[in-house]
N, C-alpha and C. Protein backbone atom coordinates (compact mmCIF):
# COMPACT_ATOMS: atom_id res chain seq x y z
N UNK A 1 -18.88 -23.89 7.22
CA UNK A 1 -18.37 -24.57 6.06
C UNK A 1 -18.43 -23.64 4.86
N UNK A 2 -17.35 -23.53 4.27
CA UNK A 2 -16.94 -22.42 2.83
C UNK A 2 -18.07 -23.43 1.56
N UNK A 3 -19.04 -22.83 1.17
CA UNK A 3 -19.72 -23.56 0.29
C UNK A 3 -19.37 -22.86 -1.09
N UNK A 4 -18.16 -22.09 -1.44
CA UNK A 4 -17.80 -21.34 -2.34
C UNK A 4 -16.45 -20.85 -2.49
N UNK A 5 -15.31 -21.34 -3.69
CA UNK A 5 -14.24 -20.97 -3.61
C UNK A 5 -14.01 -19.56 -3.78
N UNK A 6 -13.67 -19.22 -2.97
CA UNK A 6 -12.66 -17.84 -2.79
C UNK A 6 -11.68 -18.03 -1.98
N UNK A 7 -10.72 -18.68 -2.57
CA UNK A 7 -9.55 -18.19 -1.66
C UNK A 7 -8.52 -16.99 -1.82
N UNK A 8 -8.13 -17.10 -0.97
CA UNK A 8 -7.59 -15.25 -0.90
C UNK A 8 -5.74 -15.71 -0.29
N UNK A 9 -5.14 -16.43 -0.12
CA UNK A 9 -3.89 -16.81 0.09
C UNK A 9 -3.94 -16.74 1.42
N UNK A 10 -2.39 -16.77 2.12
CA UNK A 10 -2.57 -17.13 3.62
C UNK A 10 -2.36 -16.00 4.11
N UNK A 11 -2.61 -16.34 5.79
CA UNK A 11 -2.78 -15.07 7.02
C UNK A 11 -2.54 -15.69 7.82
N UNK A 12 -1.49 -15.30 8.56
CA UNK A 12 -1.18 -15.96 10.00
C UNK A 12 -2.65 -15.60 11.08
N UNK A 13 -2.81 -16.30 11.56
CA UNK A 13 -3.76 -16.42 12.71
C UNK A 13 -3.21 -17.13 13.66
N UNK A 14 -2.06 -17.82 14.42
CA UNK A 14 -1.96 -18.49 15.76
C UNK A 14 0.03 -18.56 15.47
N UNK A 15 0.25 -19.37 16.22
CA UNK A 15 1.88 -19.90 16.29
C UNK A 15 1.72 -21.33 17.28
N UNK A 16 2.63 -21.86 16.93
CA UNK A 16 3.46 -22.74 18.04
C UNK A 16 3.80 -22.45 19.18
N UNK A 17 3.99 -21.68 19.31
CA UNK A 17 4.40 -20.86 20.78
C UNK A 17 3.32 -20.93 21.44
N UNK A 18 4.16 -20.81 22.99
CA UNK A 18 3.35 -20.99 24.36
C UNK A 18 2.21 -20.44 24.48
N UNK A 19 2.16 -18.56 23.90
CA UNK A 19 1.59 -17.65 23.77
C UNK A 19 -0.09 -18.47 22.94
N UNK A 20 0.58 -19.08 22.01
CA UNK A 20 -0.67 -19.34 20.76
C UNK A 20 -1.40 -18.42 19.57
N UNK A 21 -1.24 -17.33 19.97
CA UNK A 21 -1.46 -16.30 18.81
C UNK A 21 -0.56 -15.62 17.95
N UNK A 22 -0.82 -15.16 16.78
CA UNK A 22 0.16 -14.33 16.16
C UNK A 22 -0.08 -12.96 16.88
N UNK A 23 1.27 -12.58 17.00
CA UNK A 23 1.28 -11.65 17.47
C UNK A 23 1.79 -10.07 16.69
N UNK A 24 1.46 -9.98 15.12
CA UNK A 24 1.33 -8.80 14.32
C UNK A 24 3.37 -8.92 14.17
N UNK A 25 3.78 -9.61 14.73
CA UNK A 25 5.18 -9.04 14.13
C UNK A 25 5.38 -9.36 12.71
N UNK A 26 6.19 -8.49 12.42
CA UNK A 26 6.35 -8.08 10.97
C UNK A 26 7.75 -7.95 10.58
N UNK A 27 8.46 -8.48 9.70
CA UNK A 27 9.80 -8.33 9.24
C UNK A 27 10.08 -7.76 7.86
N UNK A 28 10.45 -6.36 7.90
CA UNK A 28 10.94 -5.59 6.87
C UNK A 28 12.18 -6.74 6.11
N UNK A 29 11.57 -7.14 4.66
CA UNK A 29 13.02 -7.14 3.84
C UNK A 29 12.43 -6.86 2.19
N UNK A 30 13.43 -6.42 1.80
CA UNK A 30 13.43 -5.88 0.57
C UNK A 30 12.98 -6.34 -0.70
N UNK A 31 12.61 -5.87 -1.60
CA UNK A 31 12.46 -6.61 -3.15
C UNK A 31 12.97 -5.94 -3.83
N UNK A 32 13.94 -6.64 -4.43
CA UNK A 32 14.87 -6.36 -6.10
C UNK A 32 13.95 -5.45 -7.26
N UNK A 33 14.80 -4.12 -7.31
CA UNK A 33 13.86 -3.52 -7.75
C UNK A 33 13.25 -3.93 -9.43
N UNK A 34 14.74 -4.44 -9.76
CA UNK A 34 14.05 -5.16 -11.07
C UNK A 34 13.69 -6.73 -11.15
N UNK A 35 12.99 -6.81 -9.79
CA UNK A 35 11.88 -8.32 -9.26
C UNK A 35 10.88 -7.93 -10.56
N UNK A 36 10.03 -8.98 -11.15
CA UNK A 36 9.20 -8.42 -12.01
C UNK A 36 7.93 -9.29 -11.84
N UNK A 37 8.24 -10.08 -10.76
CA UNK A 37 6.78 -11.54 -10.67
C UNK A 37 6.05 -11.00 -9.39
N UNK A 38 4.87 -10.45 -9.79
CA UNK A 38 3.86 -10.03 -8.77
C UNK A 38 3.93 -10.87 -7.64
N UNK A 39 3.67 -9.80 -6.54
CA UNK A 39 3.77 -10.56 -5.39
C UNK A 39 2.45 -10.16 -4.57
N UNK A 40 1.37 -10.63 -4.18
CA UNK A 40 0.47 -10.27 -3.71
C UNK A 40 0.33 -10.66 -2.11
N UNK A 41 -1.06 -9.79 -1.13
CA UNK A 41 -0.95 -10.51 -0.01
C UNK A 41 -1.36 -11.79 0.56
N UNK A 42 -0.70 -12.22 1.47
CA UNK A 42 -0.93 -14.09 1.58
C UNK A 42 -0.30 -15.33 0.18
N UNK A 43 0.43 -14.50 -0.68
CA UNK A 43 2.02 -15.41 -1.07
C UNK A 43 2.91 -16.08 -0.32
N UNK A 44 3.01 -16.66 -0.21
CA UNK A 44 4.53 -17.51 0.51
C UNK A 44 5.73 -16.88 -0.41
N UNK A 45 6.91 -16.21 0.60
CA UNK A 45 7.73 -15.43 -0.08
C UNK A 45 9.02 -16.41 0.40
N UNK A 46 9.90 -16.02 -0.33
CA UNK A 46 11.08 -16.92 -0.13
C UNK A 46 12.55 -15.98 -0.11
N UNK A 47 13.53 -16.27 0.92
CA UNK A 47 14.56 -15.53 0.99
C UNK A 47 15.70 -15.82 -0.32
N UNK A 48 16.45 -14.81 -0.84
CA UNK A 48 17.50 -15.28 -2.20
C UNK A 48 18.81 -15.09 -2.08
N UNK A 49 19.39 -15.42 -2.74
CA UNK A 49 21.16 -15.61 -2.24
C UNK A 49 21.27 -13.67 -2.06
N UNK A 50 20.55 -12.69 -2.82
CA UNK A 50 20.96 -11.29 -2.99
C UNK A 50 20.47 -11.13 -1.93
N UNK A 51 19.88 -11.22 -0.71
CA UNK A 51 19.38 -10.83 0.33
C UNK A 51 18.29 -10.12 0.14
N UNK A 52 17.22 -10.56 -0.56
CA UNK A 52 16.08 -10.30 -1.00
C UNK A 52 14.92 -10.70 -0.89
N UNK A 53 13.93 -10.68 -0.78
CA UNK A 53 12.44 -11.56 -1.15
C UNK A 53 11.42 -11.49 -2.95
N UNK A 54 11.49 -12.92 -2.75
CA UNK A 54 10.81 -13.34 -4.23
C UNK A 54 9.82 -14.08 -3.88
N UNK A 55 8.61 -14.52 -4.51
CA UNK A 55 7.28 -15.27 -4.76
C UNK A 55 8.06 -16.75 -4.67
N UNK A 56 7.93 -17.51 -3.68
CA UNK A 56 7.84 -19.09 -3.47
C UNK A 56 6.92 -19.53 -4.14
N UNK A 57 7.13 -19.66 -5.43
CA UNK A 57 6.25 -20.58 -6.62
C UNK A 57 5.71 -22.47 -5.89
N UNK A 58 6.64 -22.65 -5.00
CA UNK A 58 6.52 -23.73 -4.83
C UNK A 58 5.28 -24.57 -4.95
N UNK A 59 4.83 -25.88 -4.98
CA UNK A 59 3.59 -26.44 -4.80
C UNK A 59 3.37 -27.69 -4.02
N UNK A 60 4.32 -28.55 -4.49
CA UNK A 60 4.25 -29.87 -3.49
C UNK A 60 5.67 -29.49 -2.38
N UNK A 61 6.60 -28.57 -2.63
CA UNK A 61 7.69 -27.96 -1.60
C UNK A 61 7.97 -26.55 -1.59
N UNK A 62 7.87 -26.31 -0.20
CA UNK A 62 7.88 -24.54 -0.75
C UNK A 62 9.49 -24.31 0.17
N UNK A 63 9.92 -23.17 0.36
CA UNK A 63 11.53 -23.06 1.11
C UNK A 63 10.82 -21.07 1.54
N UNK A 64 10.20 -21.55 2.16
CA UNK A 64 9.32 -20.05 2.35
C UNK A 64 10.06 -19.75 3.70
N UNK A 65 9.80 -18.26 3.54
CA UNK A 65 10.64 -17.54 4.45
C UNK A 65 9.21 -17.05 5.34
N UNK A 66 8.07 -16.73 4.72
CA UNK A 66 6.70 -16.00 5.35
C UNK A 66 5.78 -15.76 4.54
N UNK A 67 4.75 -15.05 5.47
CA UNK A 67 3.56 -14.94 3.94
C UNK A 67 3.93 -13.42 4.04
N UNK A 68 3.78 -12.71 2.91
CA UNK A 68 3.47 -11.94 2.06
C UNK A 68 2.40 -10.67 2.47
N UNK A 69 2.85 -10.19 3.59
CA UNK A 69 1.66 -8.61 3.94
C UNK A 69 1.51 -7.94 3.62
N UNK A 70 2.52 -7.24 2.22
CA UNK A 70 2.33 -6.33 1.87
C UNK A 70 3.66 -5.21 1.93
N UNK A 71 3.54 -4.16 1.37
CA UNK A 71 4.91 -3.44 1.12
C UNK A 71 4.86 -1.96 1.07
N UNK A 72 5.98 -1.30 1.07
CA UNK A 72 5.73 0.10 0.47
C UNK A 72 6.90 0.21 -0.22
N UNK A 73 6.64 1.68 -1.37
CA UNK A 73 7.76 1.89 -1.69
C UNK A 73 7.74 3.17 -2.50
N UNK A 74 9.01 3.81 -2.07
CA UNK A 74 9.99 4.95 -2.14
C UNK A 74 10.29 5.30 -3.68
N UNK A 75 9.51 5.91 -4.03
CA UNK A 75 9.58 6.67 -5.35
C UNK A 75 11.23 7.01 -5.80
N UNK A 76 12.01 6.41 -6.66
CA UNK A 76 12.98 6.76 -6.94
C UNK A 76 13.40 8.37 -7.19
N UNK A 77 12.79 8.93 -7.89
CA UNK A 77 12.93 10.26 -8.17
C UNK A 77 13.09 11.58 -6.89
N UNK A 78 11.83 11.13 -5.93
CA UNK A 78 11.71 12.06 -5.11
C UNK A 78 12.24 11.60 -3.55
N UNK A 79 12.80 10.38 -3.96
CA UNK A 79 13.05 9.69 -2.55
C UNK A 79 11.77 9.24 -1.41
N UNK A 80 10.84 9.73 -1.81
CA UNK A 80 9.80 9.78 -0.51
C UNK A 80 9.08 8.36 -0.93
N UNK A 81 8.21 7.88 0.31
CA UNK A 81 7.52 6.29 0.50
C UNK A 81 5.81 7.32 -0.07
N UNK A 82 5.44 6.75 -0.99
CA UNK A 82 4.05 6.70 -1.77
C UNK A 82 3.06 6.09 -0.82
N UNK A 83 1.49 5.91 -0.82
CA UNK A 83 1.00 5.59 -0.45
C UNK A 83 -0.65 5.24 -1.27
N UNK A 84 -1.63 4.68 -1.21
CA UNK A 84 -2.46 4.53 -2.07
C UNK A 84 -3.82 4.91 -1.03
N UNK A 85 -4.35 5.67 -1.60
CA UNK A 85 -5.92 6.28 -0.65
C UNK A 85 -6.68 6.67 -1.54
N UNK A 86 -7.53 6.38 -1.46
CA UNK A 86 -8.94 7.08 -2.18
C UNK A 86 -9.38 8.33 -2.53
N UNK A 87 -10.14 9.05 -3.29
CA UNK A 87 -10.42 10.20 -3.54
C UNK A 87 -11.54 10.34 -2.91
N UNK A 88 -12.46 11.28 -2.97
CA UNK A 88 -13.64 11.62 -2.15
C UNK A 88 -14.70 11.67 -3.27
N UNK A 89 -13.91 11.46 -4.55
CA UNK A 89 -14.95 12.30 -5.54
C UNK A 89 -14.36 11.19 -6.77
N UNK A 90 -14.37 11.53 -7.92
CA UNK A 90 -13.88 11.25 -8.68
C UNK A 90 -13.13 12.49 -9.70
N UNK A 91 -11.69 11.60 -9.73
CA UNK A 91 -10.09 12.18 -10.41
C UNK A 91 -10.30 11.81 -11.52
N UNK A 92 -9.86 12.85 -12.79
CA UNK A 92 -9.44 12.77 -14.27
C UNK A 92 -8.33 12.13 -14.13
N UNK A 93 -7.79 11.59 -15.17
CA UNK A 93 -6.53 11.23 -15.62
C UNK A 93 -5.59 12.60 -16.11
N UNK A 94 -6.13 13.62 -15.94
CA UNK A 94 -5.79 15.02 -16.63
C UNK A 94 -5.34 15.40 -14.72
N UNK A 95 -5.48 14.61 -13.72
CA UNK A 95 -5.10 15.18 -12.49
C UNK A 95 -3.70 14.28 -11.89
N UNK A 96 -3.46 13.72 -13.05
CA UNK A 96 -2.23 13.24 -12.90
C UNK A 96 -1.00 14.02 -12.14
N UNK A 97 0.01 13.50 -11.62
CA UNK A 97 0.82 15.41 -10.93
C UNK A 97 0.50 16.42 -10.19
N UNK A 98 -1.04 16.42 -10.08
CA UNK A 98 -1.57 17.38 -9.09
C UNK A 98 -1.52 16.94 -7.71
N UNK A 99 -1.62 17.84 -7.19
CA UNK A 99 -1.63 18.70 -5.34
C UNK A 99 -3.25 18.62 -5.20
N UNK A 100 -3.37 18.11 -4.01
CA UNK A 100 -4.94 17.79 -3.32
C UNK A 100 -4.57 18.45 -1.84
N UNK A 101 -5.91 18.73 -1.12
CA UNK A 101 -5.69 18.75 0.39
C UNK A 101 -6.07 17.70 0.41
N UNK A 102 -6.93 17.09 2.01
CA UNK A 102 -7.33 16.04 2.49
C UNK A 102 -8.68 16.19 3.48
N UNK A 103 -9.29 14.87 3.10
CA UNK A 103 -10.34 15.07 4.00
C UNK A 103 -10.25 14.17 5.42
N UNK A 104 -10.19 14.74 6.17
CA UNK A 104 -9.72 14.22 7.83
C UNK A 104 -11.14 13.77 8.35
N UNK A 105 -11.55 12.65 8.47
CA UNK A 105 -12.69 11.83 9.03
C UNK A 105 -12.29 11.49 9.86
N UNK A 106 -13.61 10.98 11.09
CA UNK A 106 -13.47 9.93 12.19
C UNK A 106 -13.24 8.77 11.60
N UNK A 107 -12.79 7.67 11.93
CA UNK A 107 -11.82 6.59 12.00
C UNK A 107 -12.92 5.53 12.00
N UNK A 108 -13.20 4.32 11.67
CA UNK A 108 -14.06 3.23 11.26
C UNK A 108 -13.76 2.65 12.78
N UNK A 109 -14.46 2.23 14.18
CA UNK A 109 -13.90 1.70 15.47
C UNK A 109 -14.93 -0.12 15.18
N UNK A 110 -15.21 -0.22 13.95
CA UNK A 110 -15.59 -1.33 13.59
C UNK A 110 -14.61 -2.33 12.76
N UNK A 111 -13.93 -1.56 12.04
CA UNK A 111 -12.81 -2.44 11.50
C UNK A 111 -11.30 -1.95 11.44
N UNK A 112 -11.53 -0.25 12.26
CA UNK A 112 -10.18 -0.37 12.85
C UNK A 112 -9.37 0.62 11.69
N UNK A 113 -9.72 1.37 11.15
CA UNK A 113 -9.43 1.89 9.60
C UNK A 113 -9.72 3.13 9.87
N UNK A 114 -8.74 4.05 9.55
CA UNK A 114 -8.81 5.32 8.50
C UNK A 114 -9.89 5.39 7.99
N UNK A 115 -10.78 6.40 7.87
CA UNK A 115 -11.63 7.41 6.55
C UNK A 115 -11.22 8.32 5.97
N UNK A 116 -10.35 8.59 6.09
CA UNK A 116 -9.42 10.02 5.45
C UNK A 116 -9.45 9.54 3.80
N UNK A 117 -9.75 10.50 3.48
CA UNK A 117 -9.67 10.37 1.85
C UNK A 117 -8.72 12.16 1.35
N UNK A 118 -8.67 11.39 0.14
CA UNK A 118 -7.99 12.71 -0.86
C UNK A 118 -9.40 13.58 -1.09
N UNK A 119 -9.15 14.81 -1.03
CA UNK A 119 -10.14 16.09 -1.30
C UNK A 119 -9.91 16.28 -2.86
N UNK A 120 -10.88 15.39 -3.80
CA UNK A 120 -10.69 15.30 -5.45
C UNK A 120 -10.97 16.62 -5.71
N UNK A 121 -11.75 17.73 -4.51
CA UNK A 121 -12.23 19.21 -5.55
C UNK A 121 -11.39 20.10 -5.59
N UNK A 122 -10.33 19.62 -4.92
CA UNK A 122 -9.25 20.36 -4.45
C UNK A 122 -8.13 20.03 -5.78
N UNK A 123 -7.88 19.24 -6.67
CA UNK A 123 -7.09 19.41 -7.63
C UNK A 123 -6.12 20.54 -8.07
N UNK A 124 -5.11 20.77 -8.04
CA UNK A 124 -4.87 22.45 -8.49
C UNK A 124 -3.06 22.03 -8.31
N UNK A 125 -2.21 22.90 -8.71
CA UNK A 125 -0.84 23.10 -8.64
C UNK A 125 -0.16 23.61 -7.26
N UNK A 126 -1.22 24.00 -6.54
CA UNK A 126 -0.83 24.56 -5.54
C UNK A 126 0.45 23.74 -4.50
N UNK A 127 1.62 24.22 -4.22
CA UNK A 127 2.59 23.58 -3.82
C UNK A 127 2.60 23.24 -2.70
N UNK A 128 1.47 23.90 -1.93
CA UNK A 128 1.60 23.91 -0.31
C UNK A 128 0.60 23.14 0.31
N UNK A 129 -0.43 22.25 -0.56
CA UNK A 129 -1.17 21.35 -0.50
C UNK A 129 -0.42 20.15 -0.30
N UNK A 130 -0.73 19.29 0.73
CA UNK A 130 -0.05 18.21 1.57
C UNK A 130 0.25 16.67 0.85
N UNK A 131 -0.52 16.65 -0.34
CA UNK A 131 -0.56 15.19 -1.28
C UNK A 131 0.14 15.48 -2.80
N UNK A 132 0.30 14.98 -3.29
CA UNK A 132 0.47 14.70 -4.90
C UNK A 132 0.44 13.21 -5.30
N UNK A 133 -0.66 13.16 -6.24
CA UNK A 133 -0.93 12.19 -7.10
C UNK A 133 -0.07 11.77 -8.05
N UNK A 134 0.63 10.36 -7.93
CA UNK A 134 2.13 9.93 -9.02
C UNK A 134 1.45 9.15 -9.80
N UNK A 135 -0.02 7.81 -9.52
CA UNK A 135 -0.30 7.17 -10.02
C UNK A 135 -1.48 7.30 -9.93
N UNK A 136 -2.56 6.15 -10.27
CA UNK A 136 -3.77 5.41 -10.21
C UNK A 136 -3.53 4.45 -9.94
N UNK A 137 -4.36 3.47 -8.81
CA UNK A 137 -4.71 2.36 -8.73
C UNK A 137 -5.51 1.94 -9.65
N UNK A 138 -5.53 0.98 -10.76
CA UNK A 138 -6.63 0.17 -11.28
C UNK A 138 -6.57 -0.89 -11.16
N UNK A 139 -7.76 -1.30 -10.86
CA UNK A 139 -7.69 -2.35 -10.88
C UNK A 139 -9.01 -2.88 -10.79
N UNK A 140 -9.86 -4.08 -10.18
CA UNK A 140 -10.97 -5.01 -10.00
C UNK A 140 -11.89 -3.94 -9.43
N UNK A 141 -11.43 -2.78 -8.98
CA UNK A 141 -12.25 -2.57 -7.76
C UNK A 141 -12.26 -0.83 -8.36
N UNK A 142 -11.26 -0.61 -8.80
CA UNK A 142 -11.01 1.10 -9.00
C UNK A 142 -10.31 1.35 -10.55
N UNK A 143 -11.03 2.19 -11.31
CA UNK A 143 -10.32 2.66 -12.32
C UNK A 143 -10.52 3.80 -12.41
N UNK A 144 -9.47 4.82 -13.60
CA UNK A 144 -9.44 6.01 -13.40
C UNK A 144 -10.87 6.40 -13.84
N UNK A 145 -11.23 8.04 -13.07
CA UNK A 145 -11.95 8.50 -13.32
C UNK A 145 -13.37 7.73 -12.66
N UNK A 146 -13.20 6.96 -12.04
CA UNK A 146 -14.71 6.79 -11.34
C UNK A 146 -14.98 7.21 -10.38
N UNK A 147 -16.36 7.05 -9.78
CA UNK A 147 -17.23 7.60 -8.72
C UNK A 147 -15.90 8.15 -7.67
N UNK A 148 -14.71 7.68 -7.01
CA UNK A 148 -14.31 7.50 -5.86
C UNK A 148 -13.00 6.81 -6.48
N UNK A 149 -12.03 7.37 -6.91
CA UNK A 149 -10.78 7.54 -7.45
C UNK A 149 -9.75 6.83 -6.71
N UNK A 150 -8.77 5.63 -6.70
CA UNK A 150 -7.82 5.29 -5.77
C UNK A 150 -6.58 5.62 -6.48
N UNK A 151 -5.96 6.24 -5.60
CA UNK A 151 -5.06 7.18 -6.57
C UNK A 151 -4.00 6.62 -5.73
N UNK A 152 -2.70 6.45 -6.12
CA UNK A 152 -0.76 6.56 -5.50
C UNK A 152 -0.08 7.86 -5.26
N UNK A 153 -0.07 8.78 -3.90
CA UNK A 153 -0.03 9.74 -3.84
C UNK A 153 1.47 9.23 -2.90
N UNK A 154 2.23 10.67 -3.00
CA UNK A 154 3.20 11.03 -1.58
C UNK A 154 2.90 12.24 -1.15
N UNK A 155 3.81 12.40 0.08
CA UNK A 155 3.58 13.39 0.89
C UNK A 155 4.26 14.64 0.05
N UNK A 156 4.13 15.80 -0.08
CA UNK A 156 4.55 17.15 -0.60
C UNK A 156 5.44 17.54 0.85
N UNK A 157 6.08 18.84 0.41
CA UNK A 157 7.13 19.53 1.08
C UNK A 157 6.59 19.66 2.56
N UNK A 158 5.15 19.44 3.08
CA UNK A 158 5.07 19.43 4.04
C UNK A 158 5.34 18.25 5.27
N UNK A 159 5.47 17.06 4.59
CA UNK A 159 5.99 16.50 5.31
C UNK A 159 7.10 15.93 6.31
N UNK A 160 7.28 15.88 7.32
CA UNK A 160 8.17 16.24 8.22
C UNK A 160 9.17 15.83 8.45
N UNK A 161 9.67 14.83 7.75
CA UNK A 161 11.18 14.35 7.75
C UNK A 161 12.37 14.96 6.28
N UNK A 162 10.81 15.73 5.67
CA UNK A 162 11.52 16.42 4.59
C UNK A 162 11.99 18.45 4.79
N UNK A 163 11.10 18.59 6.34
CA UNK A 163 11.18 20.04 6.77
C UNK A 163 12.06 20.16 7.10
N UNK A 164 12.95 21.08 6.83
CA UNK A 164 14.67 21.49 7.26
C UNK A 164 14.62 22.29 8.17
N UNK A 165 13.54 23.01 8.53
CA UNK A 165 13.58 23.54 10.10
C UNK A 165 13.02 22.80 11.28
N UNK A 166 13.08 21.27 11.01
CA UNK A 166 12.63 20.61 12.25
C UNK A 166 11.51 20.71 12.45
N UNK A 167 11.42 19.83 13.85
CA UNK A 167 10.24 19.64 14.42
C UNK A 167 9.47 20.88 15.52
């Protein structure tokens, strides 16, 4: 019994189906880039005449299309999909634009997760370093410049759908 509100929005856990479980499928659709109403995970999202997804405000009726898992997205400028990971250390706001290597950890086999973090001592211009930092995460949990930095990085020229000599 929950003796304390925290709710956190919804998560599929089962189906109707014969099967009975959810089974992780996932349906890519888009958000309007000038959407401007936060959409967080476990929202009820709703399909729009533009062929889009928006926040189902609904309350006593919703016209929901699914809940809300989450997203990525493709830096206009550089074309490439961003990603948000942690630092190892703590990032200036003066490391804005910078090139990091990475720190390659064993893998969490308790909850199933990545340890790989950004290498914060590694900061520098260097072009051939595999990350660049576009943003900061702040938020509840991370702001700039603390202990362990969550930074919005993409992949640099090394990444492989951007290498022109293939695989």
């Amino acid at each position: 019994m929950a003796t304390s509100a925290t709710p956190n929005g919804a998560e599929p856990v089962g189906t109707c189906s014969a099967s009975g479980s959810f089974s992780g499928k996932v349906v890519h659709i888009k958000i309007a880039s000038a959407y401007d109403t936060a959409i967080f995970y476990g929202d009820f999202v709703k399909l729009v005449t533009a062929g889009t997804i928006e926040k189902d405000a609904g309350t006593t009726s919703l016209t929901s299309i699914g809940i809300f898992m989450g997203c990525k997205y493709t830096d206009p400028n550089s074309n490439q999909m961003t990603f948000r990971m942690q630092g190892d250390g703590s990032i200036a706001q003066t490391g804005l634009g910078a090139n990091f290597a990475v720190v390659q950890t064993a893998g969490s086999t308790t909850i199933g997760r990545s340890k790989n973090a950004c290498d914060a001592d590694t900061v520098a211009t260097t072009n051939t370093l595999p990350i660049r930092i576009v943003d900061f995460y702040d938020g509840p949990s991370s702001s700039v410049g603390d202990t362990y930095t969550d930074g919005i990085f993409r992949f640099n020229a090394g990444h492989q759908l951007t290498n022109t000599t293939g695989i």
